[in-house]
Protein backbone atom coordinates (compact mmCIF):
# COMPACT_ATOMS: atom_id res chain seq x y z
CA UNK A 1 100.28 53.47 152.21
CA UNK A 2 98.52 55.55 149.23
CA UNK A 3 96.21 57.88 150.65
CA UNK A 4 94.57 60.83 148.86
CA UNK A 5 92.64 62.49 151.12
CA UNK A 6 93.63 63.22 154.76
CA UNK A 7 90.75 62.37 157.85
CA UNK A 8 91.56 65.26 160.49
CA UNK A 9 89.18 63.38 163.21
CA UNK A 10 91.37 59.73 162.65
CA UNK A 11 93.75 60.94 165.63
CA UNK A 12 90.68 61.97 167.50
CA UNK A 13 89.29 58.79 166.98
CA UNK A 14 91.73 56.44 167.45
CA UNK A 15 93.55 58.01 170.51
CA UNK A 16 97.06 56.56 171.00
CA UNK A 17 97.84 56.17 174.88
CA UNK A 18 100.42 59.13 176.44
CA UNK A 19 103.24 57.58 176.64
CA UNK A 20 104.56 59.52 179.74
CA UNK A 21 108.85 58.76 179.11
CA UNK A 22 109.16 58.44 175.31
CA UNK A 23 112.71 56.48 174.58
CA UNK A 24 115.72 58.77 175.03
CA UNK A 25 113.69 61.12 176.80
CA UNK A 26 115.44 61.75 180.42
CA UNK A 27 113.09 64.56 181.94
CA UNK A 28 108.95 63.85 181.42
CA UNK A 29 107.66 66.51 179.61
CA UNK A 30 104.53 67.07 182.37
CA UNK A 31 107.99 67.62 184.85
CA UNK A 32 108.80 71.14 182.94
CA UNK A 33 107.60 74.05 183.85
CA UNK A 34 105.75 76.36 181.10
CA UNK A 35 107.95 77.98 178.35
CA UNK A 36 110.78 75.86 179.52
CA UNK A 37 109.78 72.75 176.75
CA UNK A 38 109.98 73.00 173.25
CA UNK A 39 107.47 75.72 173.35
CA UNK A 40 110.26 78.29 174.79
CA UNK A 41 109.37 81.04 176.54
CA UNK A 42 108.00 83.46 173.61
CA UNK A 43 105.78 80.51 172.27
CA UNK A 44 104.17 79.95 175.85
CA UNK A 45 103.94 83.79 176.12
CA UNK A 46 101.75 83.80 172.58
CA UNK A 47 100.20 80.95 173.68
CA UNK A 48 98.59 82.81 176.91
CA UNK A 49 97.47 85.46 174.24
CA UNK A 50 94.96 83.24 172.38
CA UNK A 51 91.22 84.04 173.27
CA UNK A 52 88.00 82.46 171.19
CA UNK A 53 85.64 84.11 171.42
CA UNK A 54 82.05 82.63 170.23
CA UNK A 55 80.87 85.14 168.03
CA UNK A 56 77.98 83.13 166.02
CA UNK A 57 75.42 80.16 167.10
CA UNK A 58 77.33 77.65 165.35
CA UNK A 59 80.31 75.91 167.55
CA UNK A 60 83.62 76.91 167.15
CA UNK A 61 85.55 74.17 165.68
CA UNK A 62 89.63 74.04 165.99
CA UNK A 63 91.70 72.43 163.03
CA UNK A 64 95.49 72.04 164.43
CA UNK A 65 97.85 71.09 161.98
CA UNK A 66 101.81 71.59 162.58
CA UNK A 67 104.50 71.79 159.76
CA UNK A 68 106.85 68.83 160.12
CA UNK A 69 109.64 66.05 158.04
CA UNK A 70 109.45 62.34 158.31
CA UNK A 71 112.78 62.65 161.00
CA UNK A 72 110.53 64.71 163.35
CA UNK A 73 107.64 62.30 163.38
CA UNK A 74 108.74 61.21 167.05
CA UNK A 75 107.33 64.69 167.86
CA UNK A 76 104.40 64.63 166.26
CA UNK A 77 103.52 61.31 168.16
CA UNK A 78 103.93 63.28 171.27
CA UNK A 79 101.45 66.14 170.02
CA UNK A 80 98.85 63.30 168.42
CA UNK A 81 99.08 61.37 171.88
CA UNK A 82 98.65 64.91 173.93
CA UNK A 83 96.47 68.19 172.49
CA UNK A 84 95.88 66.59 169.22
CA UNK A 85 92.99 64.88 170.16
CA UNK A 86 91.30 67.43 171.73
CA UNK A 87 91.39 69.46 168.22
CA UNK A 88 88.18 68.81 166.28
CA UNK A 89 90.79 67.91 163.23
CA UNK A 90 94.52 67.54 163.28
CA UNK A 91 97.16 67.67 160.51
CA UNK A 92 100.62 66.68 160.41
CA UNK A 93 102.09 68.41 157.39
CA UNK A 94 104.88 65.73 156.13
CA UNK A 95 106.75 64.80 153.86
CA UNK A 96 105.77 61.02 154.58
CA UNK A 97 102.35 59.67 155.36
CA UNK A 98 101.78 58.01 158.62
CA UNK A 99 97.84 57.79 159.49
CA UNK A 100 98.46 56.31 162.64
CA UNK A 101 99.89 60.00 164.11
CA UNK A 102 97.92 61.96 161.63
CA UNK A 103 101.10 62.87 159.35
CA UNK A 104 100.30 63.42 155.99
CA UNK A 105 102.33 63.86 152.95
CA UNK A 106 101.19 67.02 151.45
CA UNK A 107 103.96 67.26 148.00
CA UNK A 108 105.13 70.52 147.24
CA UNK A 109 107.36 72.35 144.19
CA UNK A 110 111.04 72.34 145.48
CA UNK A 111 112.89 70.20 148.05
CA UNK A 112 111.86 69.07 151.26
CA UNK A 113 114.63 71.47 153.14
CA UNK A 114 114.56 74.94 155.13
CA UNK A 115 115.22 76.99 152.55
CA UNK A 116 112.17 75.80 150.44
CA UNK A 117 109.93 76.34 153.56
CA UNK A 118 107.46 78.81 151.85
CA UNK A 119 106.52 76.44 149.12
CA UNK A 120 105.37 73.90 151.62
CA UNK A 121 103.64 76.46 153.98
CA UNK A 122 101.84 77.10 150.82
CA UNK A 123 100.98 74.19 150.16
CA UNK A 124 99.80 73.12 153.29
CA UNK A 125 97.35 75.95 153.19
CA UNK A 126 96.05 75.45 149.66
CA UNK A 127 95.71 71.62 151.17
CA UNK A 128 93.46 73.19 153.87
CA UNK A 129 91.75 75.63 151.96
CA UNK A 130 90.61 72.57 149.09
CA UNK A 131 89.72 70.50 151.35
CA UNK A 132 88.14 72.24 154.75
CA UNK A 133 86.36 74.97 154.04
């Protein structure tokens, strides 16, 4: 599919249903506790940090994008089908576009591996930047 422009609200608006016991999946994800998922413990201890605080009259609105590969799209399924929809946009930074979950192929200088991470991070936010101000 040859997209140019990413819609943030498409997950929002065409919620996929939870799917609670994805294939291959032995323990439910609802059955772990807090920082025992992929989260870990230091992400759910961040997490418990965050505070927004309404500082103007305008709404606060909440763009969530995650940095991901075309292998790792089973994972972004799980975030589209859980908190992604309650973001006002979300964005699946790929390397393959897949509307349906909300990736997106965002190119970037280099190769799509580890050690070229900071050319897509920057590219990602550049994407952002151009196009949600």
């Amino acid at each position: 599919e040859n997209i140019d422009h990413h819609d943030p609200t498409y997950v929002r608006r065409h919620a996929l249903r939870f799917t609670r016991h994805p294939a291959g999946e032995n323990i439910s994800v609802c059955a772990k506790r807090p920082g025992r998922g992929d989260e870990g413990f230091y992400g759910m201890t961040g997490l418990r940090k965050i505070r927004i605080v309404n500082q103007t009259a305008q709404p606060t609105r909440v763009l969530c994008i995650i940095y991901t590969y075309s292998e790792r799209h089973d994972i972004v399924r799980a975030v589209a089908e859980t908190y992604g929809q309650r973001c006002d946009g979300f964005l699946a930074a790929s390397n393959k576009t897949e509307r349906e979950i909300g990736a997106f192929n965002i190119p970037h200088s280099g190769e799509e591996s580890y050690h070229n991470m900071w050319q897509k991070v920057r590219s990602i936010w550049q994407y952002v930047h151009d196009h949600y101000r």
